[in-house]
N, C-alpha and C. Protein backbone atom coordinates (compact mmCIF):
# COMPACT_ATOMS: atom_id res chain seq x y z
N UNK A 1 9.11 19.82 -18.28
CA UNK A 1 9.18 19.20 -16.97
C UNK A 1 8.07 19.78 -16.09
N UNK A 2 7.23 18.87 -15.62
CA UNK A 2 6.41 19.44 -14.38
C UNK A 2 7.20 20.31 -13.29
N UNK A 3 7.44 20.54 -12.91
CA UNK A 3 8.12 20.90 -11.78
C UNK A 3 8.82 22.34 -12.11
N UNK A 4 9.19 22.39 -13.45
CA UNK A 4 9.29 24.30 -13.67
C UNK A 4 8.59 24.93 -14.36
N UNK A 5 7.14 24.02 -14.93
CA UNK A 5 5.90 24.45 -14.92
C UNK A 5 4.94 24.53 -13.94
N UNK A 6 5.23 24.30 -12.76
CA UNK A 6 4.23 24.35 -11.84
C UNK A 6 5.36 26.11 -11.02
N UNK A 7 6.68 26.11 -11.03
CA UNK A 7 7.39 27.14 -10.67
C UNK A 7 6.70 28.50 -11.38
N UNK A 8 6.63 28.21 -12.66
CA UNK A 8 6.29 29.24 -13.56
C UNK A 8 4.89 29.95 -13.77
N UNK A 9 4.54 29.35 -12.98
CA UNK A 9 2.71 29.46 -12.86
C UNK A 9 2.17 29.79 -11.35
N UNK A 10 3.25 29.77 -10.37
CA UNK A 10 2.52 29.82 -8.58
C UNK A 10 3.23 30.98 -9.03
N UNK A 11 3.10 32.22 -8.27
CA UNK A 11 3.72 33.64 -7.96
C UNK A 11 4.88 32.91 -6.37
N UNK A 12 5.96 33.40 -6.48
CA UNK A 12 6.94 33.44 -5.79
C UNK A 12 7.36 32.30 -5.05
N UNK A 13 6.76 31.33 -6.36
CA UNK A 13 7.59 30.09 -5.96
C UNK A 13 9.51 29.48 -6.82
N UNK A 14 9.83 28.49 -5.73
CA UNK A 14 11.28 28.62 -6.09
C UNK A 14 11.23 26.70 -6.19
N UNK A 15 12.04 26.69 -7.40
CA UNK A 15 12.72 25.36 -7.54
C UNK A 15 14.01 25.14 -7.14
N UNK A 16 14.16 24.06 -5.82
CA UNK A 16 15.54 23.73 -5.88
C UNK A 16 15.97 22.07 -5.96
N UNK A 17 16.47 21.94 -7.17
CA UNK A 17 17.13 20.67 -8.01
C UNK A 17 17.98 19.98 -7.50
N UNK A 18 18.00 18.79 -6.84
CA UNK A 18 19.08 18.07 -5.97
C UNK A 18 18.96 16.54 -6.93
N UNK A 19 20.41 15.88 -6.65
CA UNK A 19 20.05 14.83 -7.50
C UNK A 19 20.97 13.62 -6.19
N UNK A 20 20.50 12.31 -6.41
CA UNK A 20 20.88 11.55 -5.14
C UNK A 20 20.91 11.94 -3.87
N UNK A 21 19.81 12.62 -3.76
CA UNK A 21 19.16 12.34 -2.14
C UNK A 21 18.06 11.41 -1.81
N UNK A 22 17.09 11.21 -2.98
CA UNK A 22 15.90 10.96 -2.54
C UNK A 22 15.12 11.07 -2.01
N UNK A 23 14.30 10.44 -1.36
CA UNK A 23 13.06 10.79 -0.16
C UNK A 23 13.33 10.78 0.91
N UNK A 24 14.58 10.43 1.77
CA UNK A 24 15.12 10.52 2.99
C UNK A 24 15.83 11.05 3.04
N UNK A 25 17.43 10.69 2.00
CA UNK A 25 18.58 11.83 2.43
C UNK A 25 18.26 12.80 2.73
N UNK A 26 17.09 13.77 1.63
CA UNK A 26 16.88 15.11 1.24
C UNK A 26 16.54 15.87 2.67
N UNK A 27 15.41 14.90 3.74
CA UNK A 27 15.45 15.33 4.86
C UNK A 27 16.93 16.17 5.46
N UNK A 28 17.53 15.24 5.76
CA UNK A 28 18.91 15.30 6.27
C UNK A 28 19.97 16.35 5.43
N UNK A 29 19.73 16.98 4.15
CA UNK A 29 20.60 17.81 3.62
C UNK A 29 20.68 18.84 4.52
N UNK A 30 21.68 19.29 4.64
CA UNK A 30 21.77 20.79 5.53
C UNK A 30 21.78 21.95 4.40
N UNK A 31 22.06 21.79 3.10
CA UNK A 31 21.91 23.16 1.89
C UNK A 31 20.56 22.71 1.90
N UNK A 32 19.40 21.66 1.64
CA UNK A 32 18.36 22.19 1.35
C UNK A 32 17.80 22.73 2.37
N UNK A 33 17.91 21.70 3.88
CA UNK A 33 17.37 22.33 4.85
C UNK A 33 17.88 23.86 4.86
N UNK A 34 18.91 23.97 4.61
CA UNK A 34 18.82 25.76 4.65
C UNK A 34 18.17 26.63 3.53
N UNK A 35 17.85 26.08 2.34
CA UNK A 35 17.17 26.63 1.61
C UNK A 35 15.35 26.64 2.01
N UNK A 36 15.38 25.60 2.63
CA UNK A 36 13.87 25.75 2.67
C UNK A 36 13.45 26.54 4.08
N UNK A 37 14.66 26.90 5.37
CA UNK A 37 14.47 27.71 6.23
C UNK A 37 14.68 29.06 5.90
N UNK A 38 15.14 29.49 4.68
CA UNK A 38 15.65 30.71 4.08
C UNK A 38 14.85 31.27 3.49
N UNK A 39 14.01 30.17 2.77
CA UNK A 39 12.35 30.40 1.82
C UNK A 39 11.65 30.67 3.02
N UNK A 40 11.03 30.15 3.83
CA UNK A 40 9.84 29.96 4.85
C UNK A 40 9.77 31.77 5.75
N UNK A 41 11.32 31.70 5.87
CA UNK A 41 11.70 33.00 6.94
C UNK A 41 11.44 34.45 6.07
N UNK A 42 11.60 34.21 4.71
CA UNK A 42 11.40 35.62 4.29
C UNK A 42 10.22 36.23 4.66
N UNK A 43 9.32 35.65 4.42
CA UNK A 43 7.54 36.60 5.04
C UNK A 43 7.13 35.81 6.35
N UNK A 44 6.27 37.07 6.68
CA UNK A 44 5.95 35.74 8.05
C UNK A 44 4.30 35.23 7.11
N UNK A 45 3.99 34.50 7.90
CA UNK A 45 2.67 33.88 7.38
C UNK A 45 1.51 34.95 7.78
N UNK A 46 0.59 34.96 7.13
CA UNK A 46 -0.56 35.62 7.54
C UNK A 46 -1.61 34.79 7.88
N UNK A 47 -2.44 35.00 8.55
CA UNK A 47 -3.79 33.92 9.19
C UNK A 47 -4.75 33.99 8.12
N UNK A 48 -5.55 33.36 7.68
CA UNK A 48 -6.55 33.31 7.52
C UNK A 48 -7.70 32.90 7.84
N UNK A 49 -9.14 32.93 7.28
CA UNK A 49 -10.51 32.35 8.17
C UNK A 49 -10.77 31.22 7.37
N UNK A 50 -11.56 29.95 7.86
CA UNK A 50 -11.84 29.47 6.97
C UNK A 50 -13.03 29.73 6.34
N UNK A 51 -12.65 29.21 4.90
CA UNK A 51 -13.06 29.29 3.89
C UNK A 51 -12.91 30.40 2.87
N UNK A 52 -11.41 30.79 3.77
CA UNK A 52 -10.73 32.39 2.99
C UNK A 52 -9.87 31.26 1.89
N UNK A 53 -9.89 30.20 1.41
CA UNK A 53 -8.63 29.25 1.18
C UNK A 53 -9.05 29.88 -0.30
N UNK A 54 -7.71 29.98 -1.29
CA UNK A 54 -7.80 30.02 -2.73
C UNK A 54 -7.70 28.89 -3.29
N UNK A 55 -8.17 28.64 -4.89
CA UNK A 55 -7.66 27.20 -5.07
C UNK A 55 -6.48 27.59 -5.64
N UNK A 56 -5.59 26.43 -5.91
CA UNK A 56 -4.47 26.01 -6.81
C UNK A 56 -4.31 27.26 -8.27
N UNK A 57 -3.00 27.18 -8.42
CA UNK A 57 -3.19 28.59 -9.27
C UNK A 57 -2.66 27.31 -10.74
N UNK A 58 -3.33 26.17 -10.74
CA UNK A 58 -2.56 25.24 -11.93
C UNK A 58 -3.26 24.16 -11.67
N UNK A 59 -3.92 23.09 -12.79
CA UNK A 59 -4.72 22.06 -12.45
C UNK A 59 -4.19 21.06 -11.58
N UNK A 60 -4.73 20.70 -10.53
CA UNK A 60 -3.92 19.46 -9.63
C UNK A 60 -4.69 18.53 -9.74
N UNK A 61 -4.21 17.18 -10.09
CA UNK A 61 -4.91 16.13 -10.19
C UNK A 61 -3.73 14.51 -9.75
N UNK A 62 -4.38 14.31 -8.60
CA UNK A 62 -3.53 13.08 -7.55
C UNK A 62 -3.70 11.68 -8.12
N UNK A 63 -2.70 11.31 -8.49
CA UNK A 63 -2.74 10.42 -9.26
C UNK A 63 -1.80 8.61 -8.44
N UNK A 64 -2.13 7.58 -8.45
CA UNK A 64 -1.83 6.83 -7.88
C UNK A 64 -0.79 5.68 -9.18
N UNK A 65 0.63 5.30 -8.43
CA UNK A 65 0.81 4.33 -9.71
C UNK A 65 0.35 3.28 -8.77
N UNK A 66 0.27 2.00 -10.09
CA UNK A 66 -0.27 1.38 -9.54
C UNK A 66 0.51 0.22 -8.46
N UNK A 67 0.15 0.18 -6.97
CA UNK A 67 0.90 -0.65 -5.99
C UNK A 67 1.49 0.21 -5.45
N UNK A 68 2.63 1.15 -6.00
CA UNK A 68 2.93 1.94 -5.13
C UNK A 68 2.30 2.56 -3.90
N UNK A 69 0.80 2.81 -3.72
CA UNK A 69 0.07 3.92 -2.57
C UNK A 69 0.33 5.31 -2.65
N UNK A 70 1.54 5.76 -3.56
CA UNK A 70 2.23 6.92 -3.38
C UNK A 70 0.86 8.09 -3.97
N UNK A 71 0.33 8.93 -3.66
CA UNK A 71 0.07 9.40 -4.22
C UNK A 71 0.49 10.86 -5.58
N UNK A 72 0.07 10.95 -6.31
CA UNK A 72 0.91 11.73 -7.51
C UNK A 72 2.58 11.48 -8.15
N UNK A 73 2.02 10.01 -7.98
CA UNK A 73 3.33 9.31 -8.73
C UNK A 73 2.77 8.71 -9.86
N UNK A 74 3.00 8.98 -11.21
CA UNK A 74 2.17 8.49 -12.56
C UNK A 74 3.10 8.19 -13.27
């Protein structure tokens, strides 16, 4: 599965698996919304300058189906 290969490859990233929310409910969850205010709050952010940016620690490549517009939907 993409998605716990891309987990397994960023340093201190977290997968969380929801099934029937979709692209809107998921907004509106209050467990994810608390998971993703629970993730965000552990460090604070640090600044950087530009062109301090790293790339991607895993090949990214944006992919369009076709009609959809969505991007990285294949």
């Amino acid at each position: 599965e993409p998605s716990a290969r891309l987990v397994r490859s960023w340093p201190d990233a977290q997968l969380l698996s929801t099934a029937g929310l979709g692209h809107r409910r998921i907004l509106a969850d209050a467990a994810v919304g608390g998971s993703v205010s629970r993730f965000v709050d552990r460090r604070p952010v640090e600044p950087t300058l530009h062109g301090d940016e790293r790339p991607a620690p895993f090949p990214c490549t944006l992919t369009t189906r076709a009609g959809s517009g969505v991007a990285g939907a294949a």
